[in-house]
C-alpha atoms as a PDB file:
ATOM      1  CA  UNK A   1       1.798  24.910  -0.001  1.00  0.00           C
ATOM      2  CA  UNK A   2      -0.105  22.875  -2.319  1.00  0.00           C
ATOM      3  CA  UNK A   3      -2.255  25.105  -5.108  1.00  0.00           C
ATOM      4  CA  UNK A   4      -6.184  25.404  -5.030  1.00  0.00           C
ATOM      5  CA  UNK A   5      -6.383  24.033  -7.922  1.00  0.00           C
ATOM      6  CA  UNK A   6      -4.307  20.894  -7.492  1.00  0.00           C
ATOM      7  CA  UNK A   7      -3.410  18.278 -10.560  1.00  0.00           C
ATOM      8  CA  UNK A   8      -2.915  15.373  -8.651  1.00  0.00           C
ATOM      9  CA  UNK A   9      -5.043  13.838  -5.981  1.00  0.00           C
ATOM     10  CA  UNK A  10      -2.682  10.993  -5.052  1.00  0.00           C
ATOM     11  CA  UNK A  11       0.621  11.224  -4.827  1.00  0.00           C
ATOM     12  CA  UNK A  12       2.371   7.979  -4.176  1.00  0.00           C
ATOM     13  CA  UNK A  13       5.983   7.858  -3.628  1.00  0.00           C
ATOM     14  CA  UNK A  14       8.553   5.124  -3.469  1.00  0.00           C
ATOM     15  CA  UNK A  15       6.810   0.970  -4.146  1.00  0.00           C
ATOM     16  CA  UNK A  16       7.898   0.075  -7.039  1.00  0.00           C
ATOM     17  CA  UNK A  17       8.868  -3.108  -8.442  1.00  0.00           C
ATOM     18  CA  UNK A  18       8.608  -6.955  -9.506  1.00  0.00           C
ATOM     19  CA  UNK A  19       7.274  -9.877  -7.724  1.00  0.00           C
ATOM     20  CA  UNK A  20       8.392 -13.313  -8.715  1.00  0.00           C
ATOM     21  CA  UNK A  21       4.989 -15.102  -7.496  1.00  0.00           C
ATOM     22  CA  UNK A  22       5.437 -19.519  -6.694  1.00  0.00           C
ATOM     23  CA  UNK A  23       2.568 -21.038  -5.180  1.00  0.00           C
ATOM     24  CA  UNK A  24       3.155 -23.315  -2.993  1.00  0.00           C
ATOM     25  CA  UNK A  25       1.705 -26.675  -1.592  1.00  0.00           C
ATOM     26  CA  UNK A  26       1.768 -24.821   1.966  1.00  0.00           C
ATOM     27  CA  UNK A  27       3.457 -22.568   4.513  1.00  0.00           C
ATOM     28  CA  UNK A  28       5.198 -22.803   6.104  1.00  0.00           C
ATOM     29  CA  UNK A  29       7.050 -24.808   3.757  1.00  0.00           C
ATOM     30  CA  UNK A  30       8.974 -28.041   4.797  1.00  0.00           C
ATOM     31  CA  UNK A  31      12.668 -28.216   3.988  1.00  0.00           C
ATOM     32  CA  UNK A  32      12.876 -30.978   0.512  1.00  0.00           C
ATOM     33  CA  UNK A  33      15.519 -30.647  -2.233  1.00  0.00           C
ATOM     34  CA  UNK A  34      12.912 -29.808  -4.716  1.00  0.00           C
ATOM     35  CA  UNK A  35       9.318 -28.921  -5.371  1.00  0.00           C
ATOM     36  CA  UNK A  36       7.564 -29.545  -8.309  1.00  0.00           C
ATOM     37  CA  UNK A  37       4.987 -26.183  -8.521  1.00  0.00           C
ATOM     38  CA  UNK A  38       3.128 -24.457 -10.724  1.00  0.00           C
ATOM     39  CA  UNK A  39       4.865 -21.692 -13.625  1.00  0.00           C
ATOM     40  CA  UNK A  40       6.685 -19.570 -11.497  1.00  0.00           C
ATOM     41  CA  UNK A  41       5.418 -15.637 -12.660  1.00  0.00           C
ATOM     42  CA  UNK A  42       7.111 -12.491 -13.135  1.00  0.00           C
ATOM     43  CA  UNK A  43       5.247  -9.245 -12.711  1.00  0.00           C
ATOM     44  CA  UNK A  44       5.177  -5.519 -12.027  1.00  0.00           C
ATOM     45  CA  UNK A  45       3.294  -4.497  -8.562  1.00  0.00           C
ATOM     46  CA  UNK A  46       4.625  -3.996  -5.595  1.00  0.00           C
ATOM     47  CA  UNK A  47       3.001  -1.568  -2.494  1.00  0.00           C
ATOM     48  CA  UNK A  48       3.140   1.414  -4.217  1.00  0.00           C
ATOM     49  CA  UNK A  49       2.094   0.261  -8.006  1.00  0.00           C
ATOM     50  CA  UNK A  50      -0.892  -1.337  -6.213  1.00  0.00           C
ATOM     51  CA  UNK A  51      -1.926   1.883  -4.017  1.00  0.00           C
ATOM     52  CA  UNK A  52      -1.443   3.865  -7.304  1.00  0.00           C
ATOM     53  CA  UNK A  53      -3.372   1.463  -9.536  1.00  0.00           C
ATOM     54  CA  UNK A  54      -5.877   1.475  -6.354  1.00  0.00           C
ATOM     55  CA  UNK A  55      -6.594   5.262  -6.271  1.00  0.00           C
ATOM     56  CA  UNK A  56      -6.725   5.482  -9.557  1.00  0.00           C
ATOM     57  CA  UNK A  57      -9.218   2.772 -10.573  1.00  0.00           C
ATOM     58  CA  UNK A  58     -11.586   4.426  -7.877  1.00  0.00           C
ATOM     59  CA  UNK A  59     -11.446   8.065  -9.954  1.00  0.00           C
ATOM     60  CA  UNK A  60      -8.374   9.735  -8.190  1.00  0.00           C
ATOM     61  CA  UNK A  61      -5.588  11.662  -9.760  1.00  0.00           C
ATOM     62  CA  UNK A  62      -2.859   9.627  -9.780  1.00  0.00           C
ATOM     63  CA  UNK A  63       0.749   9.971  -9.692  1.00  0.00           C
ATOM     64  CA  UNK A  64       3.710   7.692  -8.757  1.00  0.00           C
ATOM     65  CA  UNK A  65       7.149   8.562  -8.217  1.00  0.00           C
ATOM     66  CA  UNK A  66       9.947   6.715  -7.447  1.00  0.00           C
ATOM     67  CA  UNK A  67      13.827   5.138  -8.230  1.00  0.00           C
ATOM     68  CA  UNK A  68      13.573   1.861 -10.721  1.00  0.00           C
ATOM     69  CA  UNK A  69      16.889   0.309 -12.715  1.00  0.00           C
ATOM     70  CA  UNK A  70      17.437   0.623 -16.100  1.00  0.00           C
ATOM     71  CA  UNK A  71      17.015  -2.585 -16.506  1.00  0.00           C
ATOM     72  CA  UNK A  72      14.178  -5.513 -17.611  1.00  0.00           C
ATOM     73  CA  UNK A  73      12.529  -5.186 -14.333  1.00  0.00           C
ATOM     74  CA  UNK A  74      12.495  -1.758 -14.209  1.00  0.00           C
ATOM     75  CA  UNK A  75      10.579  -2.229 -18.329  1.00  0.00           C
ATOM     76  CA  UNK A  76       8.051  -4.194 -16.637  1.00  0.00           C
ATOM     77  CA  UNK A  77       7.177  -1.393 -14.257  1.00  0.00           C
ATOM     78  CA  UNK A  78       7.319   1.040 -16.607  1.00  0.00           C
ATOM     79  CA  UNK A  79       4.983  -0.666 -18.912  1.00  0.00           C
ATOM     80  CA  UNK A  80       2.412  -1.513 -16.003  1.00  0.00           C
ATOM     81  CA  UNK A  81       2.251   2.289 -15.880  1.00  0.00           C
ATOM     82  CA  UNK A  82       1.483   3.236 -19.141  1.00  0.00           C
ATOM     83  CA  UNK A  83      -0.732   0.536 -19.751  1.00  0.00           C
ATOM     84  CA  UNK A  84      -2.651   1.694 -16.468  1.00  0.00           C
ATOM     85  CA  UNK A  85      -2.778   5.223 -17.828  1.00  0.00           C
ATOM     86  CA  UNK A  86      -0.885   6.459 -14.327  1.00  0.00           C
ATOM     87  CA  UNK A  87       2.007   9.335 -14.785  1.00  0.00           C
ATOM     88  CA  UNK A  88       4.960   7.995 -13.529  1.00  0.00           C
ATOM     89  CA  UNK A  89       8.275   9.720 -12.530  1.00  0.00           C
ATOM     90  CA  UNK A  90      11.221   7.847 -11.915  1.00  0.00           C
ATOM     91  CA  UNK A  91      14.498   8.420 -10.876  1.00  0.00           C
ATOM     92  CA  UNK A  92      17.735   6.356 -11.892  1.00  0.00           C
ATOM     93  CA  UNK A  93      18.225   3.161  -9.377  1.00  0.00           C
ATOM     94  CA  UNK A  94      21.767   2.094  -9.624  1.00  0.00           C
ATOM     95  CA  UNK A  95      21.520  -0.902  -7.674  1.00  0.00           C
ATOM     96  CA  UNK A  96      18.647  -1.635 -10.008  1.00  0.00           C
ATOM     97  CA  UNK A  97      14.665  -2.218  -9.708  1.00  0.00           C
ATOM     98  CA  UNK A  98      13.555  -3.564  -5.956  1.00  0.00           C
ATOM     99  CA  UNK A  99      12.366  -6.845  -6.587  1.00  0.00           C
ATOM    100  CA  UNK A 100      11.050  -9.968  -4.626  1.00  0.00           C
ATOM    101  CA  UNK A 101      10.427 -13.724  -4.539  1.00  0.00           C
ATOM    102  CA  UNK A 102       6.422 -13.968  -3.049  1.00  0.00           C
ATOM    103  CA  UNK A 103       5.717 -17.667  -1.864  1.00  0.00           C
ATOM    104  CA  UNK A 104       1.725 -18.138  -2.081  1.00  0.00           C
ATOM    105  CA  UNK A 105       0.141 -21.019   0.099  1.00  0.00           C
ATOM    106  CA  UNK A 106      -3.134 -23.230  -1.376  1.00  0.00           C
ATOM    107  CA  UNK A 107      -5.052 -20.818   1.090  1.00  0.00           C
ATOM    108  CA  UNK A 108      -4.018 -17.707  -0.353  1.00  0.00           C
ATOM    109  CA  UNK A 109      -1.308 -16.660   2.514  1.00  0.00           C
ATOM    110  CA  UNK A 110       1.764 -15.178   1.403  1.00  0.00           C
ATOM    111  CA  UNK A 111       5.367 -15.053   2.403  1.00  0.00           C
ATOM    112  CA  UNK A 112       7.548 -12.460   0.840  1.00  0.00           C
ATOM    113  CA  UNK A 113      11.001 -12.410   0.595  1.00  0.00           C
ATOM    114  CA  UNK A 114      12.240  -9.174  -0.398  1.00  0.00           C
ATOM    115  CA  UNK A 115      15.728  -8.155  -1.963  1.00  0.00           C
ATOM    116  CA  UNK A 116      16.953  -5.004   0.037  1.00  0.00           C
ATOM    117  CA  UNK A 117      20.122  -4.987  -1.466  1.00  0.00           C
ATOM    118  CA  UNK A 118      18.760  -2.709  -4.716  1.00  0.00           C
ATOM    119  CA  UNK A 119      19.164   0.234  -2.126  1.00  0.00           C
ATOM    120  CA  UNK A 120      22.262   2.179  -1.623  1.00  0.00           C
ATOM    121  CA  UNK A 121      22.455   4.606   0.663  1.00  0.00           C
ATOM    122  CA  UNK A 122      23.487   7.861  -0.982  1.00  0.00           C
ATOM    123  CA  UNK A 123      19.891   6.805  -3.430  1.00  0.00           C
ATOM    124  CA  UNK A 124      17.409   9.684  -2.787  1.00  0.00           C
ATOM    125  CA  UNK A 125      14.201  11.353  -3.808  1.00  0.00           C
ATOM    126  CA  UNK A 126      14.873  14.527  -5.191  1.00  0.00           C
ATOM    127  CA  UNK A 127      14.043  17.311  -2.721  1.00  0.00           C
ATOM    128  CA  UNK A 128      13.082  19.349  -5.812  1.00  0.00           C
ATOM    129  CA  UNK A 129      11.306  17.108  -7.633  1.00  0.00           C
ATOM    130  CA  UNK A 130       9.097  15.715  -4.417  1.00  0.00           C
ATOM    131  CA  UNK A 131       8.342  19.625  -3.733  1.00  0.00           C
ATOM    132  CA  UNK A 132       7.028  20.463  -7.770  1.00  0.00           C
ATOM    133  CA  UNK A 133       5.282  17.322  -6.990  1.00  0.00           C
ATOM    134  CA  UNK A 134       3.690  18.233  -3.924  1.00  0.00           C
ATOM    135  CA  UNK A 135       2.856  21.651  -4.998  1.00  0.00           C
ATOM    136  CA  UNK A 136       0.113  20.671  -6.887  1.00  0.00           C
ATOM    137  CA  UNK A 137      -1.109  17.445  -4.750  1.00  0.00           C
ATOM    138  CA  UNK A 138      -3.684  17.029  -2.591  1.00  0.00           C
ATOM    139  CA  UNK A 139      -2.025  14.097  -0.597  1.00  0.00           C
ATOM    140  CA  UNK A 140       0.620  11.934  -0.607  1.00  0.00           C
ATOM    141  CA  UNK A 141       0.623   7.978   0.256  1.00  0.00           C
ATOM    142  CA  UNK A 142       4.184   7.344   1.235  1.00  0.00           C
ATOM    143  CA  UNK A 143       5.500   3.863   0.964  1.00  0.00           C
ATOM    144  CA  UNK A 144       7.972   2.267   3.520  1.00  0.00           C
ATOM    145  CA  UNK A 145      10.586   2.240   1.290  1.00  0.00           C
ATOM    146  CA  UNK A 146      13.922   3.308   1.428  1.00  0.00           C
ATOM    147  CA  UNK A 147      14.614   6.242   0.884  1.00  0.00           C
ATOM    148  CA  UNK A 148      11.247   7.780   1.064  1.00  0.00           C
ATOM    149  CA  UNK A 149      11.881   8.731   4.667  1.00  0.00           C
ATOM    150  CA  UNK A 150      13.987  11.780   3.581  1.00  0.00           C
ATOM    151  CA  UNK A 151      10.809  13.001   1.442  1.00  0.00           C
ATOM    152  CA  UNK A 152       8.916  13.409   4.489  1.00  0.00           C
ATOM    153  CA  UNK A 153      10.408  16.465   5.733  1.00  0.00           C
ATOM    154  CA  UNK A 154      10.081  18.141   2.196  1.00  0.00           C
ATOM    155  CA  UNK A 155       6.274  16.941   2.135  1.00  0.00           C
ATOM    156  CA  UNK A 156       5.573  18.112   4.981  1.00  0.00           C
ATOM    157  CA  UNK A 157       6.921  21.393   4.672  1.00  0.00           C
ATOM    158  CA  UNK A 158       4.532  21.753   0.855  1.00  0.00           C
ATOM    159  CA  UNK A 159       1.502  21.589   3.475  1.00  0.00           C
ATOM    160  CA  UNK A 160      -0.058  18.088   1.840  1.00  0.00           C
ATOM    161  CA  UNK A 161      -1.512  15.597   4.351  1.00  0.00           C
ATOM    162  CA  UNK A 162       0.346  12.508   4.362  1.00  0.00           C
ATOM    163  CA  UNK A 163      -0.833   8.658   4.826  1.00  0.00           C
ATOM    164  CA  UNK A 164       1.789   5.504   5.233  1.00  0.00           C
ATOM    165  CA  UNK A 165       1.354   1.664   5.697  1.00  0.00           C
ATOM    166  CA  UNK A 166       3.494   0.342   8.322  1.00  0.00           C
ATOM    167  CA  UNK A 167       3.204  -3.077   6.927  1.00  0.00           C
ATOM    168  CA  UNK A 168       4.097  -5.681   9.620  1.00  0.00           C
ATOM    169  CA  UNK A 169       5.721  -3.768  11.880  1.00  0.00           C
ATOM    170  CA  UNK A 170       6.275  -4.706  15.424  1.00  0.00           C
ATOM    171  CA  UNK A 171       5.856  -1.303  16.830  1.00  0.00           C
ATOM    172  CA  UNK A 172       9.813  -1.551  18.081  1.00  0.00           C
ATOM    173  CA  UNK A 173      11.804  -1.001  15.156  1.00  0.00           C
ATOM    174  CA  UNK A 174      13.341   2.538  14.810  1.00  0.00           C
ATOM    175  CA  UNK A 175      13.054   2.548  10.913  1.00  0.00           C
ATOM    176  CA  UNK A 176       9.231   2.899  11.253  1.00  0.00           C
ATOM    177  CA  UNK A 177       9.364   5.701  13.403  1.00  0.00           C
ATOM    178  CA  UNK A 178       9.416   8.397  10.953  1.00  0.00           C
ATOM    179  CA  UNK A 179       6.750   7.393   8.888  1.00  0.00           C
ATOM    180  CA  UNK A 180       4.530   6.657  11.920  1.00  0.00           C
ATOM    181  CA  UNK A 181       4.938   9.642  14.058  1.00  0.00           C
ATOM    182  CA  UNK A 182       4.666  11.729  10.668  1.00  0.00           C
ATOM    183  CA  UNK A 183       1.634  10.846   8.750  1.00  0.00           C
ATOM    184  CA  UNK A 184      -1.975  11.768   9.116  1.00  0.00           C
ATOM    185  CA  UNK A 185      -3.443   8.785   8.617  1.00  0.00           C
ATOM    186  CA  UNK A 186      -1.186   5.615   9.196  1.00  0.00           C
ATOM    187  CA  UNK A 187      -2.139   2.073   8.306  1.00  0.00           C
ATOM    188  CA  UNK A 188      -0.817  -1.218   9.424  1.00  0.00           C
ATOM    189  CA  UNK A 189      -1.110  -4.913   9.670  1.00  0.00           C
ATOM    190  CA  UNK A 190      -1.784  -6.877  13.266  1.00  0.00           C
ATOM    191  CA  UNK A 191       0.190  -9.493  12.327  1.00  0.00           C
ATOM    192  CA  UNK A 192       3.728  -9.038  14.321  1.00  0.00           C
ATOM    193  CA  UNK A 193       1.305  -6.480  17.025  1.00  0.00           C
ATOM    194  CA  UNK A 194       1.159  -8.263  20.606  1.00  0.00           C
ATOM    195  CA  UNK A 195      -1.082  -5.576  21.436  1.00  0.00           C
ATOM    196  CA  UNK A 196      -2.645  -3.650  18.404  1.00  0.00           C
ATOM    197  CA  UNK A 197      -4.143  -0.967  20.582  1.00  0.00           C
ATOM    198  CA  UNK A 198      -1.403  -0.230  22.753  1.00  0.00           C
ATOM    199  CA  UNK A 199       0.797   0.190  19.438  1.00  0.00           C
ATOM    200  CA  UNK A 200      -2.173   2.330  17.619  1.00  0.00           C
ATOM    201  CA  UNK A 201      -2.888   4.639  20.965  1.00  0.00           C
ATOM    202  CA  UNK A 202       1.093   5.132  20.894  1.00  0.00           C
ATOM    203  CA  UNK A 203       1.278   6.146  17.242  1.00  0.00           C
ATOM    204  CA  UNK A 204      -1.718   8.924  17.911  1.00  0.00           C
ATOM    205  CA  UNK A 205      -0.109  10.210  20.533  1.00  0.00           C
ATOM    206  CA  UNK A 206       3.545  10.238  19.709  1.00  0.00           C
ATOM    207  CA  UNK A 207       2.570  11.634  15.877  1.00  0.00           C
ATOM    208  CA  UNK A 208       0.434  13.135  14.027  1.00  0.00           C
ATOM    209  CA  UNK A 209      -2.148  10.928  12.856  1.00  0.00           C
ATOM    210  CA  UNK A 210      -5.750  11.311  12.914  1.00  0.00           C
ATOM    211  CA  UNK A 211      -6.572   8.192  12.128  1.00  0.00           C
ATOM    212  CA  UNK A 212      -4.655   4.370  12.988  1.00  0.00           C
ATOM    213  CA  UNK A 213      -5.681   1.325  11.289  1.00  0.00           C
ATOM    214  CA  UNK A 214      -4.329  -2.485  11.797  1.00  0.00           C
ATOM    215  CA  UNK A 215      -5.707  -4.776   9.733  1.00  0.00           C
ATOM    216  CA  UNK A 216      -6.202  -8.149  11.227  1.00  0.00           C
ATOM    217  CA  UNK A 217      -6.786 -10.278   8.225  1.00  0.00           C
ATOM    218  CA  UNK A 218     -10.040 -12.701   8.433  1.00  0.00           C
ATOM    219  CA  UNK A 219     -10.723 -10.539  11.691  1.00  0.00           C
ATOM    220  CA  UNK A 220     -11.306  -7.794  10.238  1.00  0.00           C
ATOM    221  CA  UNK A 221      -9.539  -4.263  11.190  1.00  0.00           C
ATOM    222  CA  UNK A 222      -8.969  -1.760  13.979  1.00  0.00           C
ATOM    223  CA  UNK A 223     -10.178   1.667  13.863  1.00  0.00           C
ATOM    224  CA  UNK A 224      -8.853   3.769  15.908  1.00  0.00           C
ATOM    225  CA  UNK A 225      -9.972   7.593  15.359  1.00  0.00           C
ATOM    226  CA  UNK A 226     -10.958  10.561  17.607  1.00  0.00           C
ATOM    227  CA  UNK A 227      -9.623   8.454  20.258  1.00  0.00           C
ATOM    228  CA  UNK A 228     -11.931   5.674  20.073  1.00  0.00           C
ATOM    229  CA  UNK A 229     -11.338   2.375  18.929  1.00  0.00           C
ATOM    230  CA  UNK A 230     -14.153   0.451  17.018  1.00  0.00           C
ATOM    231  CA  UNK A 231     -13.470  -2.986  15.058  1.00  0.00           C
ATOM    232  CA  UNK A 232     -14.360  -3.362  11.360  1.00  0.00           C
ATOM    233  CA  UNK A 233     -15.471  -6.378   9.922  1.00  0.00           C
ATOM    234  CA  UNK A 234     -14.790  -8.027   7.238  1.00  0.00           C
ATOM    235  CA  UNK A 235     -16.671  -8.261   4.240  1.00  0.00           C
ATOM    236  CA  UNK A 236     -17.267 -11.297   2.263  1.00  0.00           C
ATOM    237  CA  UNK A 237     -15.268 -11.283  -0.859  1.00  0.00           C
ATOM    238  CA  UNK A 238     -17.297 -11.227  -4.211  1.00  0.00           C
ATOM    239  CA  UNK A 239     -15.646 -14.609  -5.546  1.00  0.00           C
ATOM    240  CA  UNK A 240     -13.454 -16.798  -3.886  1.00  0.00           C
ATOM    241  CA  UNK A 241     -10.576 -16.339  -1.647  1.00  0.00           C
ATOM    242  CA  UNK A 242      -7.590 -16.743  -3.825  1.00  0.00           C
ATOM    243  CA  UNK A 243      -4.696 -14.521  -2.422  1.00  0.00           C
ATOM    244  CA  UNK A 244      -3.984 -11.920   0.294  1.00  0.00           C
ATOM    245  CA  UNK A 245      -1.071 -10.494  -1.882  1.00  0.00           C
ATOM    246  CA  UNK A 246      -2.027  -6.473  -2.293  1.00  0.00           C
ATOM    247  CA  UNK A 247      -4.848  -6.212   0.362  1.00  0.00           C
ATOM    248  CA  UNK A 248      -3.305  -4.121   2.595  1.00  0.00           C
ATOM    249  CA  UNK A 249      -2.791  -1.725  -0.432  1.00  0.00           C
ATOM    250  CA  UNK A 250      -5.911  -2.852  -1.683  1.00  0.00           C
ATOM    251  CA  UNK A 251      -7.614  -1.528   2.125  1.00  0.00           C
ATOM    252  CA  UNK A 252      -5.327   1.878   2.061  1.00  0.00           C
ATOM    253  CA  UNK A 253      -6.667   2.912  -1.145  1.00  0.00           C
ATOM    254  CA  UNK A 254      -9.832   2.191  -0.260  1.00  0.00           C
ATOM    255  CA  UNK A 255      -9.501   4.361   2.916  1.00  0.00           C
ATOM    256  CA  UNK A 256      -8.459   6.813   0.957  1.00  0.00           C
ATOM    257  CA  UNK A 257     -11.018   7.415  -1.534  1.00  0.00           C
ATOM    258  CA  UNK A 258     -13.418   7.838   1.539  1.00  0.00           C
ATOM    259  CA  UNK A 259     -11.339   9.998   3.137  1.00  0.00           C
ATOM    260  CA  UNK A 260     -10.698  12.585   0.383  1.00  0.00           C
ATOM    261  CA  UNK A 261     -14.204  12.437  -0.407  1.00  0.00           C
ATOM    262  CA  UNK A 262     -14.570  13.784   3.545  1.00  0.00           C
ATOM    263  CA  UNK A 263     -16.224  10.210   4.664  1.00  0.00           C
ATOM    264  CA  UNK A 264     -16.509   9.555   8.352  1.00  0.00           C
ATOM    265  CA  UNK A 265     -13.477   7.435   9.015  1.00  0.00           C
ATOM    266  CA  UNK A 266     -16.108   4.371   9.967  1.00  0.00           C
ATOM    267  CA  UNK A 267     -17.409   4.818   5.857  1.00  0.00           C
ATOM    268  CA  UNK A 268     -13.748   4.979   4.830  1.00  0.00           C
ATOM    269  CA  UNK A 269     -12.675   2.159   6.484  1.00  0.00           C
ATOM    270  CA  UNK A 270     -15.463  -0.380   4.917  1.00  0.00           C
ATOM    271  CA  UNK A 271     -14.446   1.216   1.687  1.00  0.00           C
ATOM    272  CA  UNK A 272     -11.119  -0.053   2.628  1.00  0.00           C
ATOM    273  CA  UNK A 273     -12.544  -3.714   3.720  1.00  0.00           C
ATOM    274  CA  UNK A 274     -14.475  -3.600   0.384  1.00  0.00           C
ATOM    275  CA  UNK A 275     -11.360  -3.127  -1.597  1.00  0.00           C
ATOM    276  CA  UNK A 276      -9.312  -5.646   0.555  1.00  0.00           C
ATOM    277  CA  UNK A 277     -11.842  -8.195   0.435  1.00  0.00           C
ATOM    278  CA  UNK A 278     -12.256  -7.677  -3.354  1.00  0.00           C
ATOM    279  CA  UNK A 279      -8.495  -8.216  -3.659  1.00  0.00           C
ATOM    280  CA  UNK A 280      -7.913 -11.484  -2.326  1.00  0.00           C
ATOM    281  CA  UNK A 281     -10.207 -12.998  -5.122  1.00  0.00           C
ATOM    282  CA  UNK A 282      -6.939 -11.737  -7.409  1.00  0.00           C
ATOM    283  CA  UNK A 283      -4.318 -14.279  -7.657  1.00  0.00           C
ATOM    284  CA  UNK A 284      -0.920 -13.238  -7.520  1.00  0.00           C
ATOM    285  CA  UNK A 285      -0.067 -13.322 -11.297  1.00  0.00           C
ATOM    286  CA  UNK A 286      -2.546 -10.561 -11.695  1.00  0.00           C
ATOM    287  CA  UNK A 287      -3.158  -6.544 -11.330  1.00  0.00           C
ATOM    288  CA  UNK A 288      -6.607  -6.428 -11.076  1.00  0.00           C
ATOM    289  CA  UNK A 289      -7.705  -3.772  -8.771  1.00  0.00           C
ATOM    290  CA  UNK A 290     -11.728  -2.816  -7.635  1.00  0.00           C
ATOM    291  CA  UNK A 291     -13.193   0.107  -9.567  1.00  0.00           C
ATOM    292  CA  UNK A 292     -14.880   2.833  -8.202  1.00  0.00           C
ATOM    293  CA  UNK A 293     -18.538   1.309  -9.365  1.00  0.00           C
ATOM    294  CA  UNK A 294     -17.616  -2.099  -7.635  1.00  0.00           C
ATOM    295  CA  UNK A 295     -16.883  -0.334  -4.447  1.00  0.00           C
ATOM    296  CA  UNK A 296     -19.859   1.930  -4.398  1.00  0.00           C
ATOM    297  CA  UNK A 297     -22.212  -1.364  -5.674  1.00  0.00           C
ATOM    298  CA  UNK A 298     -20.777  -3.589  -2.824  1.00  0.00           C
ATOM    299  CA  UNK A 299     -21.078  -0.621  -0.161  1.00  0.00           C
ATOM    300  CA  UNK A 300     -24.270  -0.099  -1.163  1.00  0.00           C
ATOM    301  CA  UNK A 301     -25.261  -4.081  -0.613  1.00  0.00           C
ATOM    302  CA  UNK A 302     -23.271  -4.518   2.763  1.00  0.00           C
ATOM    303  CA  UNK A 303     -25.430  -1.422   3.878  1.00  0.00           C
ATOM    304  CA  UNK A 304     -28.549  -2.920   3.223  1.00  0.00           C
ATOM    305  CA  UNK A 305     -27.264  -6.461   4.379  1.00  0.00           C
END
């Protein structure tokens, strides 16, 4: 069971890796043989970098864990870390550092085209490791990456309350399962949902979860907690809308500040549309992520507005 006197407030396991970011006249894009675009950027940040570098920036104990190469992609993650200030424990990635290719439309939409091949199956988390960990956590954010299913079990069994982001899924796939049915507080995006409540009621009563949220892009979000389900709207970003790349993660650690804080789950999530909003003003080649003082200035001002 975690310690009283915890180290780490965040805990964020698996996420890591490199975008390749090419913006693109639009999406979807027509078949050509070429495109002439704009420098085609390679950087650190993937889900769990930018739910780390999220927490973090808004005062939380931060720590990441997870497998990287040893190779230059796995460099660039490990100097986004220390350049970020947030403790990072990796384990050795033989198929090397997850990495995608993130297409970015004129409108800030993105299409992302991940490599799943860095994966092997025997790769794993530790059990030892994730338990030290968790022993002096609070919480853990636990991205959809393989193979941070087989932490679960071990986190769960340390006593730390557990959060996940479902991403797109379509509430069918089996892979999901796990992390939906065993986190407290699950997040997800509308997107592939025919019916967002049907899939949010299922995942409260199947799991364990508190709280649901679907985000629903320019409509907002779904709240569904204590059984009721109340809409969140959206916020209107500080500068203009640039990118949506990182505002799911962006939303999540938003949430989550709130919620360790012991916000009402209405407060957390428009701490989480705060932060969302606030990241699609970032474009892709960037890490920039809303600091605590933003978020409180901007809650502040959408209270009085």
């Amino acid at each position: 069971m975690p310690t009283a006197e915890t180290e780490i407030d965040v805990l964020v396991l698996g996420g890591a890796g490199v975008d390749s970011i090419v913006y693109v006249p639009e999406l979807p894009l027509p078949y050509a043989d070429s495109y002439m675009v704009p420098a085609i950027d390679m950087r650190a940040g993937q889900t769990g970098d930018f739910v780390a570098m999220g927490v973090q920036a808004l005062g939380l104990r931060t720590h990441h864990v997870d497998l990287i190469g040893d190779d230059h992609e796995g460099d660039l993650v490990r100097a986004l870390h220390r350049e970020r200030g947030i403790p990072f424990t990796e384990v050795p990635q033989r198929g090397g550092t997850k990495r995608a290719v993130n297409l970015v439309g004129p409108d800030g939409r993105r299409l992302s085209l991940y490599d799943n091949s860095r994966s092997l199956e025997a790769d794993r988390l530790p059990p030892a490791l994730i338990e030290s960990l968790a022993a002096v956590s609070r919480h853990a954010h636990v991205s959809l990456t393989y193979p941070c299913a087989y932490a679960l079990p071990v986190l769960r069994a340390q006593g730390v309350t557990i959060s996940t982001d479902l991403h797109n899924w379509d509430g069918v796939e089996t892979y999901h399962e796990a992390f939906a049915y065993e986190a407290d507080l699950v997040f997800l995006s509308a997107t592939a949902l025919k019916d967002p409540e049907k899939t949010m009621r299922q995942i409260a009563a199947r799991g364990r979860a508190g709280a649901v949220v679907a985000t629903a892009g320019a409509e907002g979000a779904h709240l569904l907690a204590g059984g009721e389900l109340t809409h969140v709207p959206t916020v209107t970003p500080p500068a203009p809308v640039v990118d949506s790349n990182g505002a799911g993660d962006a939303f999540a650690s938003g949430y989550l500040f709130g919620w360790l804080a012991g916000e009402s789950p209405r407060t957390c999530a428009r701490y989480g549309a705060i932060a969302g909003a606030y990241a699609c003003t970032v474009p892709s080649t960037r890490t920039d992520v809303i600091s605590r003082d933003q978020l409180l200035a901007m809650a502040a001002d959408t209270q009085r507005g």
